[in-house]
PDB file of N, CA and C in Angstrom:
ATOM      1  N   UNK A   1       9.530  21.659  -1.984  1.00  0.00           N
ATOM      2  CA  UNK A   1       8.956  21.471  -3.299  1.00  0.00           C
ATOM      3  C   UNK A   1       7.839  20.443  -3.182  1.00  0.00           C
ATOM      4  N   UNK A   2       6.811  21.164  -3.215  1.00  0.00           N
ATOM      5  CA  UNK A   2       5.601  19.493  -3.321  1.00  0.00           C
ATOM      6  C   UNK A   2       4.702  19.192  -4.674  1.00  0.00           C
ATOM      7  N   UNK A   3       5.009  18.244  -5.003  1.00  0.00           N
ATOM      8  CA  UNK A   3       4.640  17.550  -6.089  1.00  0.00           C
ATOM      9  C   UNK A   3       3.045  17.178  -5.813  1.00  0.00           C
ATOM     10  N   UNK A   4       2.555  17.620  -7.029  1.00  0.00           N
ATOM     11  CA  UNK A   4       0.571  17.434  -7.660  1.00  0.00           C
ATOM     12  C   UNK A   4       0.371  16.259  -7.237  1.00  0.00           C
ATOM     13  N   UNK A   5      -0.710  15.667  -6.512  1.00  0.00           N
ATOM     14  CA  UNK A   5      -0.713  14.289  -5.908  1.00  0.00           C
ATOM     15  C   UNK A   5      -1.392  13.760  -7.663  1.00  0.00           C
ATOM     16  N   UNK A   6      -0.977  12.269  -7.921  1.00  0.00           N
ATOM     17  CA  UNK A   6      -0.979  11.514  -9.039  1.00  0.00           C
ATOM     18  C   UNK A   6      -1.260  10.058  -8.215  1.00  0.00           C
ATOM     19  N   UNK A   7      -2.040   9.205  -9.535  1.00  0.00           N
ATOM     20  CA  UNK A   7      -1.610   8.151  -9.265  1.00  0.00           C
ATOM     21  C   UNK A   7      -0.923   7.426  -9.396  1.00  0.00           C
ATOM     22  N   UNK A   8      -0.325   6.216  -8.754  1.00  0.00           N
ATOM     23  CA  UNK A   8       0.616   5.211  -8.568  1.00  0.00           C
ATOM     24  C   UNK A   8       0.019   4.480  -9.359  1.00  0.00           C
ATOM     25  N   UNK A   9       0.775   3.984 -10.002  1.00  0.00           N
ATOM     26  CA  UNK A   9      -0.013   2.231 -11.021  1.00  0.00           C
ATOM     27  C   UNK A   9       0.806   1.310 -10.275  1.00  0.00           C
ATOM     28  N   UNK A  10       1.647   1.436  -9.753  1.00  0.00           N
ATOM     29  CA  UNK A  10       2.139   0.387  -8.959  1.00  0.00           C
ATOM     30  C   UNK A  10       1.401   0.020  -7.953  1.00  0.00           C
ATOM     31  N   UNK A  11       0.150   0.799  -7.341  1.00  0.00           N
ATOM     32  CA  UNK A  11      -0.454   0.211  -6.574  1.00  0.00           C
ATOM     33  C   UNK A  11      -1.945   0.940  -6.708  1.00  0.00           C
ATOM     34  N   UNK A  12      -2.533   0.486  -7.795  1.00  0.00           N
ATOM     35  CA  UNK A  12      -4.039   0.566  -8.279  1.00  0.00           C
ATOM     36  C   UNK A  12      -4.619  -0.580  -8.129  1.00  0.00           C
ATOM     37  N   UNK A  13      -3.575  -1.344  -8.080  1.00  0.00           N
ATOM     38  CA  UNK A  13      -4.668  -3.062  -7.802  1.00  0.00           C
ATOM     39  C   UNK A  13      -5.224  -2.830  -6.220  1.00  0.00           C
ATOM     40  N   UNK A  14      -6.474  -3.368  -5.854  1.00  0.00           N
ATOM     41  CA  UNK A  14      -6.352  -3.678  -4.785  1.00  0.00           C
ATOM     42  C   UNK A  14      -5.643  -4.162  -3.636  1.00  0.00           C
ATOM     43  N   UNK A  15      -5.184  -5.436  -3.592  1.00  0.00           N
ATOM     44  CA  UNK A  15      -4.285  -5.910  -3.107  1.00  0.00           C
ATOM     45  C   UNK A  15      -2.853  -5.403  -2.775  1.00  0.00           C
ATOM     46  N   UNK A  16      -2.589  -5.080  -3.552  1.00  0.00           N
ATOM     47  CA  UNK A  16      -1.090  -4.126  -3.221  1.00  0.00           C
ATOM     48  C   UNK A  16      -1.511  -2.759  -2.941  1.00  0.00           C
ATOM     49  N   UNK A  17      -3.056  -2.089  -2.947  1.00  0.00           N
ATOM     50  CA  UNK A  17      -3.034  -1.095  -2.061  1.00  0.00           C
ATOM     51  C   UNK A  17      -3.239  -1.214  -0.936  1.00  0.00           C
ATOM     52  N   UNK A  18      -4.016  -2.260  -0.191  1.00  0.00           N
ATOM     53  CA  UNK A  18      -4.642  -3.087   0.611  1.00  0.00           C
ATOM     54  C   UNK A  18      -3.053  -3.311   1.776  1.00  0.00           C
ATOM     55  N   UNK A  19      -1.896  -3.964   0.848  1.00  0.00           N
ATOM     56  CA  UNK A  19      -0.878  -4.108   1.825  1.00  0.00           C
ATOM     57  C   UNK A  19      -0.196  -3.026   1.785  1.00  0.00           C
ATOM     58  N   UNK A  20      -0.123  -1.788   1.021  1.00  0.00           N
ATOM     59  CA  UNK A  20       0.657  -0.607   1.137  1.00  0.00           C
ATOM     60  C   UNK A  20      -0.059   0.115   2.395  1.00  0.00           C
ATOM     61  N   UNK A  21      -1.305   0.169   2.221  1.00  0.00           N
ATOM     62  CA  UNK A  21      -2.166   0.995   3.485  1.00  0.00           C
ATOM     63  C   UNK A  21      -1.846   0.668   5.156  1.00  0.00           C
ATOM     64  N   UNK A  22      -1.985  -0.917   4.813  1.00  0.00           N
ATOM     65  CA  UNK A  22      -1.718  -1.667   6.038  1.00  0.00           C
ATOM     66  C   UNK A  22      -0.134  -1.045   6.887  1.00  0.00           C
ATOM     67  N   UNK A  23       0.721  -1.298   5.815  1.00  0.00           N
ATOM     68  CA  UNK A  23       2.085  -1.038   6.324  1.00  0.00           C
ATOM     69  C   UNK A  23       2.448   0.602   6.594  1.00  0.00           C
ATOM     70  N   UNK A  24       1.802   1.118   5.992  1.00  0.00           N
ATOM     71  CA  UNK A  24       1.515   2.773   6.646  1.00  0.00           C
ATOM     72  C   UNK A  24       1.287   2.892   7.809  1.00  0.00           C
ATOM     73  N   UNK A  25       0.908   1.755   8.362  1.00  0.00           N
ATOM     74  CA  UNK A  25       0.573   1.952   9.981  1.00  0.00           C
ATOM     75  C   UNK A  25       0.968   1.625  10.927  1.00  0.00           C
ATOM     76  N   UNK A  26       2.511   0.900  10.141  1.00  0.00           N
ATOM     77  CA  UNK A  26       3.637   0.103  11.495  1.00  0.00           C
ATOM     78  C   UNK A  26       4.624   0.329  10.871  1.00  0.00           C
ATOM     79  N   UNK A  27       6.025   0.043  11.663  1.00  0.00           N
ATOM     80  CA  UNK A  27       7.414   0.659  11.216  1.00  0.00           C
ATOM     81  C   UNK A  27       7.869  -0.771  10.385  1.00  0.00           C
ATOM     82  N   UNK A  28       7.021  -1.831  10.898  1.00  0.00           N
ATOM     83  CA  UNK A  28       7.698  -3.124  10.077  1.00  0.00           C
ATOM     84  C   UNK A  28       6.652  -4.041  10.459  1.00  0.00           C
ATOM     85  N   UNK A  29       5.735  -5.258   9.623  1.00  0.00           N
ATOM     86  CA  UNK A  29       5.208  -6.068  10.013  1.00  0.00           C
ATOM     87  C   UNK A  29       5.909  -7.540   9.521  1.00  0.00           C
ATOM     88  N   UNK A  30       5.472  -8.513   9.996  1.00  0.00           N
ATOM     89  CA  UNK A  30       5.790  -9.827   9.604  1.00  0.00           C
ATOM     90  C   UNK A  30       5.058 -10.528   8.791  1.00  0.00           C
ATOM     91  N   UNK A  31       5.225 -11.198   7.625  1.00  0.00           N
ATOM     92  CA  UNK A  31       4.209 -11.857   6.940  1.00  0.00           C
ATOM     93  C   UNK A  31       3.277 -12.680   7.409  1.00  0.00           C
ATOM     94  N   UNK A  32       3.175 -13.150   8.314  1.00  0.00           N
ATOM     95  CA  UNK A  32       2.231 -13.684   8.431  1.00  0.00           C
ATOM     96  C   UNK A  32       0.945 -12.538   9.350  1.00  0.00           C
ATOM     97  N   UNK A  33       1.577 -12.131   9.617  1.00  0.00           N
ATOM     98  CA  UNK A  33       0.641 -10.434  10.193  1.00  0.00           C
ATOM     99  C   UNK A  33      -0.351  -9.769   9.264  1.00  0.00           C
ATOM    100  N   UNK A  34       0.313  -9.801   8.107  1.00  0.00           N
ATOM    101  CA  UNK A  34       0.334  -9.152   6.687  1.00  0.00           C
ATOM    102  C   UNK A  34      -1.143 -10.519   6.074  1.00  0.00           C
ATOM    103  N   UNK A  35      -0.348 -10.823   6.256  1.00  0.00           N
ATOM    104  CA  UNK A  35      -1.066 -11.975   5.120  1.00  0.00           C
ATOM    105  C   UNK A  35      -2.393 -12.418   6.334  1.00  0.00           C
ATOM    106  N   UNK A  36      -2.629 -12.729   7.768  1.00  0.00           N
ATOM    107  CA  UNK A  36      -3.758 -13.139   8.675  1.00  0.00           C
ATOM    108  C   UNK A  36      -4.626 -11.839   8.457  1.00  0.00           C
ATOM    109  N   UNK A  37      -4.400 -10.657   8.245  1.00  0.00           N
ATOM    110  CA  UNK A  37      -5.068  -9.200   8.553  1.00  0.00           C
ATOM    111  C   UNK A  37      -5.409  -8.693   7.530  1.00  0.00           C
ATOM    112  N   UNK A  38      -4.991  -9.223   6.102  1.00  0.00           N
ATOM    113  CA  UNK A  38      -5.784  -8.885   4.603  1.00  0.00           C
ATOM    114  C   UNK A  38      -5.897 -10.080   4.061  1.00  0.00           C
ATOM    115  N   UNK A  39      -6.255 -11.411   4.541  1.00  0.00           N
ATOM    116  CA  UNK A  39      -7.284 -12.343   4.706  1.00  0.00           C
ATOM    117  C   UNK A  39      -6.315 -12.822   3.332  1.00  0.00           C
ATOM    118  N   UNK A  40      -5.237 -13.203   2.880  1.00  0.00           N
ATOM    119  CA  UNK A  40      -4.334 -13.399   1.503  1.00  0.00           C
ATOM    120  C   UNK A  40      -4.075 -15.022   1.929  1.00  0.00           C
ATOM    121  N   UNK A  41      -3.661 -15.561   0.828  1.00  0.00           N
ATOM    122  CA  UNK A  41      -2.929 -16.959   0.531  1.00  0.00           C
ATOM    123  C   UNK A  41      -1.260 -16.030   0.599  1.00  0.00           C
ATOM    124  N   UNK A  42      -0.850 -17.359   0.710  1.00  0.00           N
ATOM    125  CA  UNK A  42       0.938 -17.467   1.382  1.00  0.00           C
ATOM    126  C   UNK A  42       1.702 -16.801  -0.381  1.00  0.00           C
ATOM    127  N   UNK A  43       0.911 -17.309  -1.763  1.00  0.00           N
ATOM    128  CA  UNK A  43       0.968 -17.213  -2.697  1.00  0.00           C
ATOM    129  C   UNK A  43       1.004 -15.818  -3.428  1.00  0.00           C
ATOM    130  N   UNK A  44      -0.375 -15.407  -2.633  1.00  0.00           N
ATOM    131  CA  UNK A  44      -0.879 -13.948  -2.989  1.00  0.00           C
ATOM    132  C   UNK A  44      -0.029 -12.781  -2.625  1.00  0.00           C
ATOM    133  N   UNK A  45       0.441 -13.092  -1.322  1.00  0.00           N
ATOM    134  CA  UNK A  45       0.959 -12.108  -0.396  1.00  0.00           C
ATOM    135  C   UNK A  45       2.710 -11.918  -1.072  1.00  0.00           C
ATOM    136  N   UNK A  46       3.250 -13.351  -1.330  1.00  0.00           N
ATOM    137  CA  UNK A  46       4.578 -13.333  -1.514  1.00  0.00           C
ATOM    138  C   UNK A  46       4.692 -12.647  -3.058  1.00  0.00           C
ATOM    139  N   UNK A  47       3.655 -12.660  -3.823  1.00  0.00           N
ATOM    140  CA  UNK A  47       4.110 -12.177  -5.219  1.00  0.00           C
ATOM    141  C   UNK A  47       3.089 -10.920  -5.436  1.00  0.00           C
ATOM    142  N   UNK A  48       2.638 -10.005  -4.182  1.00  0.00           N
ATOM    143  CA  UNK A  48       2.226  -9.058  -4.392  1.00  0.00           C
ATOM    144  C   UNK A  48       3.479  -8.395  -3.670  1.00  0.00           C
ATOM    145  N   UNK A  49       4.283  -8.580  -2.812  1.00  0.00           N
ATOM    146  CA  UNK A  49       5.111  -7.840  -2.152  1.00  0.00           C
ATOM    147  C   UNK A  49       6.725  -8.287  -3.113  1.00  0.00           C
ATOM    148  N   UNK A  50       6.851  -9.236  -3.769  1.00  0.00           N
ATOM    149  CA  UNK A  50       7.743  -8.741  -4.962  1.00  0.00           C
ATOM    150  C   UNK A  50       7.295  -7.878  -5.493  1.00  0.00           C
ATOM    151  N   UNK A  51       6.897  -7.706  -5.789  1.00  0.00           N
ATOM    152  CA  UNK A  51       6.364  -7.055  -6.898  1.00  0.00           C
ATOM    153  C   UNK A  51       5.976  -5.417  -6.141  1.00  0.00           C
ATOM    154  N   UNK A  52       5.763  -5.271  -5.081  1.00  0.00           N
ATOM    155  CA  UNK A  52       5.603  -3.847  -4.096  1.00  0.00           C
ATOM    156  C   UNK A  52       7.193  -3.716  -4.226  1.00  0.00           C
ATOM    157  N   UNK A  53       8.364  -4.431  -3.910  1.00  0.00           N
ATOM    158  CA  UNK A  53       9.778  -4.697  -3.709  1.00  0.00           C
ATOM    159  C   UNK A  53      10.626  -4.170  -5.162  1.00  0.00           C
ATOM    160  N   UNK A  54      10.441  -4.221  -5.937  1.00  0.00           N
ATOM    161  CA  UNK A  54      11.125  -4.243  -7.561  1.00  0.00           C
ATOM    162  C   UNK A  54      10.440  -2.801  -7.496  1.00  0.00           C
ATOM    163  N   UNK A  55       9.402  -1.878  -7.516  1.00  0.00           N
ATOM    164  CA  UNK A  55       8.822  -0.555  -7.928  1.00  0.00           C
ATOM    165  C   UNK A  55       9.690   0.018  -6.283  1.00  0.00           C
ATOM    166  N   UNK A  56      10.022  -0.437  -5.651  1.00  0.00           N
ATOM    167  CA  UNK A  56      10.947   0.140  -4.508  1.00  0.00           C
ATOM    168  C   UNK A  56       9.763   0.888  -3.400  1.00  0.00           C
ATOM    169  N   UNK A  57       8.623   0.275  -3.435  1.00  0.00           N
ATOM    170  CA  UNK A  57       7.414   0.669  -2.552  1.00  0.00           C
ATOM    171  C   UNK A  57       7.999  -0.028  -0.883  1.00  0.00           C
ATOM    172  N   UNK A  58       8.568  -1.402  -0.663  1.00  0.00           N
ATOM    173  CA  UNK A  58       8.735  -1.864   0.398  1.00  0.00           C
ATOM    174  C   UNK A  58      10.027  -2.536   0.284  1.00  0.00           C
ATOM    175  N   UNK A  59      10.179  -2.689   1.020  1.00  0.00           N
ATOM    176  CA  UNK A  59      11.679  -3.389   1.656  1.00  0.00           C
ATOM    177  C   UNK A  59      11.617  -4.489   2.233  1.00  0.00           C
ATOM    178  N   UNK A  60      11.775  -6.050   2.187  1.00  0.00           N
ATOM    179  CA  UNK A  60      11.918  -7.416   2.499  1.00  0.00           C
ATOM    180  C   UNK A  60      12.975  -7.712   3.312  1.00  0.00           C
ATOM    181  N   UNK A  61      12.757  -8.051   4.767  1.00  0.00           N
ATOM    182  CA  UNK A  61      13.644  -8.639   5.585  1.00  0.00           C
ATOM    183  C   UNK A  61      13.634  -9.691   6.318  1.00  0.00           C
ATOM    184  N   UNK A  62      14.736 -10.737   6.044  1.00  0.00           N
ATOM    185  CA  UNK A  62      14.259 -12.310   6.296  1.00  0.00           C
ATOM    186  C   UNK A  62      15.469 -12.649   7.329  1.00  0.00           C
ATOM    187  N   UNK A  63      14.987 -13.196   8.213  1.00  0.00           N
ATOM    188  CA  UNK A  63      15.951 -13.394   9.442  1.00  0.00           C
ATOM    189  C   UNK A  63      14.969 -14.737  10.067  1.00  0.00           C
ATOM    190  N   UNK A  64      15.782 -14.706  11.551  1.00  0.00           N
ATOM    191  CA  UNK A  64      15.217 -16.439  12.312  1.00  0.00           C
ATOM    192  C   UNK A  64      14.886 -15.556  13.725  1.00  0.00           C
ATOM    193  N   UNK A  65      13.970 -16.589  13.982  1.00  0.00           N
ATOM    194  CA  UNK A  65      13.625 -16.301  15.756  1.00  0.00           C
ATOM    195  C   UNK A  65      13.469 -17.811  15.912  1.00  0.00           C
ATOM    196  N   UNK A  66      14.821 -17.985  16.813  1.00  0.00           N
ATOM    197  CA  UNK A  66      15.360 -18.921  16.968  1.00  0.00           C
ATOM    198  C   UNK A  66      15.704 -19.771  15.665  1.00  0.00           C
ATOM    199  N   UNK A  67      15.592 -21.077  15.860  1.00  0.00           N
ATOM    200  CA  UNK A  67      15.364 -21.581  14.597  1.00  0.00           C
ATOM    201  C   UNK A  67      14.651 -21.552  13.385  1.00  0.00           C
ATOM    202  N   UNK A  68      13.504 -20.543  13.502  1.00  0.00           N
ATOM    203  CA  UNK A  68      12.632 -20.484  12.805  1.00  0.00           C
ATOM    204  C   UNK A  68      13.081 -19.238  11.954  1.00  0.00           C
ATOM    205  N   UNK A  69      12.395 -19.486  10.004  1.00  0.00           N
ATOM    206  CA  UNK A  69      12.491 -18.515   9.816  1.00  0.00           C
ATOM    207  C   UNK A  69      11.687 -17.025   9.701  1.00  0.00           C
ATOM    208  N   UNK A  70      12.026 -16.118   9.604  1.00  0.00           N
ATOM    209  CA  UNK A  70      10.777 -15.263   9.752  1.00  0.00           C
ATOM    210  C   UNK A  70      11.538 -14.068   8.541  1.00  0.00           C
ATOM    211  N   UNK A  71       9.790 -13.331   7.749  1.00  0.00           N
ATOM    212  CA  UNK A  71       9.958 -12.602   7.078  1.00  0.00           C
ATOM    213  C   UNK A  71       9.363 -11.153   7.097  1.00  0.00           C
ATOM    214  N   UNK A  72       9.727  -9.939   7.256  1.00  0.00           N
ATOM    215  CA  UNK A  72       9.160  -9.022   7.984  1.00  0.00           C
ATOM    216  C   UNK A  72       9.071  -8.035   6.657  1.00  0.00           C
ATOM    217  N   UNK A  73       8.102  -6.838   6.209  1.00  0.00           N
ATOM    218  CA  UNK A  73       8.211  -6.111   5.769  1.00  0.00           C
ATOM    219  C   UNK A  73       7.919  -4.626   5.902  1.00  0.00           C
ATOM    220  N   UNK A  74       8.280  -4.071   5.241  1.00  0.00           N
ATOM    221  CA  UNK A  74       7.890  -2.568   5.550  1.00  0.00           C
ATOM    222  C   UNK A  74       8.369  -1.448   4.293  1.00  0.00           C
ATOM    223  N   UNK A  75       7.173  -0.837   4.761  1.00  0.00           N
ATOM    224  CA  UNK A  75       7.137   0.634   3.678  1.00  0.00           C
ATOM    225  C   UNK A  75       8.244   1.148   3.584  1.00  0.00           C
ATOM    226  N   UNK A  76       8.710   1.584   2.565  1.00  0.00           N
ATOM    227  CA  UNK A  76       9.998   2.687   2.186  1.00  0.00           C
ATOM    228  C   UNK A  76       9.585   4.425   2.512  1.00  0.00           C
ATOM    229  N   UNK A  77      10.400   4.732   2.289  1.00  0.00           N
ATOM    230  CA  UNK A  77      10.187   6.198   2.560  1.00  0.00           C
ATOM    231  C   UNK A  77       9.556   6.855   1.476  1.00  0.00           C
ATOM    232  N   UNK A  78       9.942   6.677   0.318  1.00  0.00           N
ATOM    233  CA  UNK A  78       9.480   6.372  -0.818  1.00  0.00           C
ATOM    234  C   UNK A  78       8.233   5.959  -1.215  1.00  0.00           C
ATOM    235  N   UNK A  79       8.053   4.894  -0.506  1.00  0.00           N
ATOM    236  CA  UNK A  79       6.772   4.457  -0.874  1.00  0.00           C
ATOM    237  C   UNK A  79       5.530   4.901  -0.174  1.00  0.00           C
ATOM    238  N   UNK A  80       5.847   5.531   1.500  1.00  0.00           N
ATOM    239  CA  UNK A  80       4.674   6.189   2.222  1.00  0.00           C
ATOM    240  C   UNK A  80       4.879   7.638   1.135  1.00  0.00           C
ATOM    241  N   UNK A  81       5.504   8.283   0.174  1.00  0.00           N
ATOM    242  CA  UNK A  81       5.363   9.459  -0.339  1.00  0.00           C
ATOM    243  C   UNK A  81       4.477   9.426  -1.301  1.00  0.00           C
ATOM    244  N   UNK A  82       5.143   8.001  -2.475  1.00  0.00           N
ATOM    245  CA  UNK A  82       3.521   7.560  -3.515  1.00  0.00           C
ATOM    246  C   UNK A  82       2.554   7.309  -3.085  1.00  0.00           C
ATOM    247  N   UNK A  83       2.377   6.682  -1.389  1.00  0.00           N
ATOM    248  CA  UNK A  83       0.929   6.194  -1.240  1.00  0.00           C
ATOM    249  C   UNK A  83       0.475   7.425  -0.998  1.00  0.00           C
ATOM    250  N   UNK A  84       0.885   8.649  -0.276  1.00  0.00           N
ATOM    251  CA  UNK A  84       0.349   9.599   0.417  1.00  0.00           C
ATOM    252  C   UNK A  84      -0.364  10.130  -0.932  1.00  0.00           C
ATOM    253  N   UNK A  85       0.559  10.572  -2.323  1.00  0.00           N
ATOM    254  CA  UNK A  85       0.088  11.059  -3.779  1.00  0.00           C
ATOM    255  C   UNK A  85      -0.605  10.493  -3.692  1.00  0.00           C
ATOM    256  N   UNK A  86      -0.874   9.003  -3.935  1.00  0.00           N
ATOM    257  CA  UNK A  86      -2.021   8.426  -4.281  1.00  0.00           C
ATOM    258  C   UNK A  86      -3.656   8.510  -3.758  1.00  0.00           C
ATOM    259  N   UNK A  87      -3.309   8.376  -2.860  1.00  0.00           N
ATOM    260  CA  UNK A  87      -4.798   8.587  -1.609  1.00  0.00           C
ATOM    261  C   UNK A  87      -5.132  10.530  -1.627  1.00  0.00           C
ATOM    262  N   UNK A  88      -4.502  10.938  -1.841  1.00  0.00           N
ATOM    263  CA  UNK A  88      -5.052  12.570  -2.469  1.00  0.00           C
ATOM    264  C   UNK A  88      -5.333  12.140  -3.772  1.00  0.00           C
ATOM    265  N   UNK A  89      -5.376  12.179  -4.775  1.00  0.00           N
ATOM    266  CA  UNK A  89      -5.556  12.245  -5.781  1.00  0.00           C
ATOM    267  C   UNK A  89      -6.516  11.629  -6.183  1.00  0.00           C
ATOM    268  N   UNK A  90      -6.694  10.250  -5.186  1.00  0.00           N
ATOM    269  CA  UNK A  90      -7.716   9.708  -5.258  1.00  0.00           C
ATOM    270  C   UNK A  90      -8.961  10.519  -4.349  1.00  0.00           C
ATOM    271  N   UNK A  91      -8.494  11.354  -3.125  1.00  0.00           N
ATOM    272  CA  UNK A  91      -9.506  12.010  -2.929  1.00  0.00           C
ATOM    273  C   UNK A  91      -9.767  13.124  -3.705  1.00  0.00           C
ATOM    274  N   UNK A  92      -9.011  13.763  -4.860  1.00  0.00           N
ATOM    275  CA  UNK A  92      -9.389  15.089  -5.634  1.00  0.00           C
ATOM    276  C   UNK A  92     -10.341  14.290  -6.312  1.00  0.00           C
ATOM    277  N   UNK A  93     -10.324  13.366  -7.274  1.00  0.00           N
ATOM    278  CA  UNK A  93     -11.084  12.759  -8.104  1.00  0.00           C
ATOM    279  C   UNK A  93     -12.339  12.323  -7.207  1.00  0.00           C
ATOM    280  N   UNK A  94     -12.505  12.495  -5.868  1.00  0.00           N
ATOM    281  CA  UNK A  94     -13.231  12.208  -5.939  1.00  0.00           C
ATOM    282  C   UNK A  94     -14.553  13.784  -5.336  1.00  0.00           C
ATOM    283  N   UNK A  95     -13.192  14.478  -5.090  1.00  0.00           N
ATOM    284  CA  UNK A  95     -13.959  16.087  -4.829  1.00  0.00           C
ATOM    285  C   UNK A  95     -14.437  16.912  -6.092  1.00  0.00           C
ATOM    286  N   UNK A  96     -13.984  15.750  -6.977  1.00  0.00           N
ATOM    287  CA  UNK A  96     -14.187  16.526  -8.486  1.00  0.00           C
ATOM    288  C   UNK A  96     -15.712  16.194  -9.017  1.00  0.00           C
ATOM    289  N   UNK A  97     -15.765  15.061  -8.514  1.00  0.00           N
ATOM    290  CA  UNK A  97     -16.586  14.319  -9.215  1.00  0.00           C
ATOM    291  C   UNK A  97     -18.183  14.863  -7.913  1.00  0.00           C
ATOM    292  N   UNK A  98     -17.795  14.890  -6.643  1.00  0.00           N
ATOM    293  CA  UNK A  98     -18.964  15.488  -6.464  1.00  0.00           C
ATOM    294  C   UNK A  98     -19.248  17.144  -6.793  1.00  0.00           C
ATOM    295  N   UNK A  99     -17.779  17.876  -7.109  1.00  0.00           N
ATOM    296  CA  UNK A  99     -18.499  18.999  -7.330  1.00  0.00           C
ATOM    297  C   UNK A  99     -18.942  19.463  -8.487  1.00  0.00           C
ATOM    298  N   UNK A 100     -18.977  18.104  -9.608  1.00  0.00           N
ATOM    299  CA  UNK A 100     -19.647  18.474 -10.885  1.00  0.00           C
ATOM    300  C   UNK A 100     -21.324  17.729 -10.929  1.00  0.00           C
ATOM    301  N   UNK A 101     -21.936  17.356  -9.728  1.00  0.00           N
ATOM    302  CA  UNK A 101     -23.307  17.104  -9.174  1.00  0.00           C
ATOM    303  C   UNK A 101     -24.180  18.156  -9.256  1.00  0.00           C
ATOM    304  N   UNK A 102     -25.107  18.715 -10.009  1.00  0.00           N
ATOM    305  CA  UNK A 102     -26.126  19.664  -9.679  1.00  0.00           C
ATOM    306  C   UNK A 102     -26.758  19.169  -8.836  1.00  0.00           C
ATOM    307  N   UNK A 103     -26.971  21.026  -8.208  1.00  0.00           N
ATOM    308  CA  UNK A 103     -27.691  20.452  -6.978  1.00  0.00           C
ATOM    309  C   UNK A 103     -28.877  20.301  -7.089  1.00  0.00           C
ATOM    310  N   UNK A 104     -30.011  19.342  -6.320  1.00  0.00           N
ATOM    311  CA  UNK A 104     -30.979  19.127  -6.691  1.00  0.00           C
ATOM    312  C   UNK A 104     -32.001  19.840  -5.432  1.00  0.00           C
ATOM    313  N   UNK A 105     -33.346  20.527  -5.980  1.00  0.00           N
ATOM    314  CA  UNK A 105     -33.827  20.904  -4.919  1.00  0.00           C
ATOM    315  C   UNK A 105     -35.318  19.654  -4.652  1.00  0.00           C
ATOM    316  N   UNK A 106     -35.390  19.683  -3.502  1.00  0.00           N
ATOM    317  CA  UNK A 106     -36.701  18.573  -3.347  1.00  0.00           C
ATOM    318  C   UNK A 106     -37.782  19.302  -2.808  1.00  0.00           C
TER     319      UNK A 106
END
């Protein structure tokens, strides 16, 4: 059954598409990975990925290497399915929009 690609409002902001895209491309990253590679404050990053976390887009996992603590995240299954809707839909709109262009002759 495949569903009409739509958009996500959970991730129309930049920023939370910015880290949804990113994490499409690894099975799990670490915040500070996340946050050095879309150029974010410690601030930005932690209350854009609540907030990815509550719409059930990513999954938060906090553990130690060694003493230290460390926080890792990653896409849901779920959530690579809305981003995938999203990024079509965003490319129909945008196949729409050039094929209502007359063509121009020079």
């Amino acid at each position: 059954m495949s569903r009409e690609p739509r958009l996500d409002p959970a991730v129309q902001h930049p920023t939370k598409l910015a880290v949804v895209a990113f994490l499409s491309g690894c099975a799990e990253a670490d915040f500070k990975t996340v946050r050095d590679r879309l150029e974010l404050t410690d601030s930005a990053l932690s209350r854009t990925l609540s907030g990815l976390e509550e719409s059930g887009h990513v999954t938060v996992r906090k553990g130690f290497v060694g003493k230290r603590p460390r926080t890792w995240v990653s896409l849901t299954g779920e959530g690579r399915t809305r981003l995938a809707s999203h990024l079509a839909a965003l490319q129909q709109i945008a196949a729409d929009a050039l094929a209502a262009v007359p063509e121009t002759t020079a």
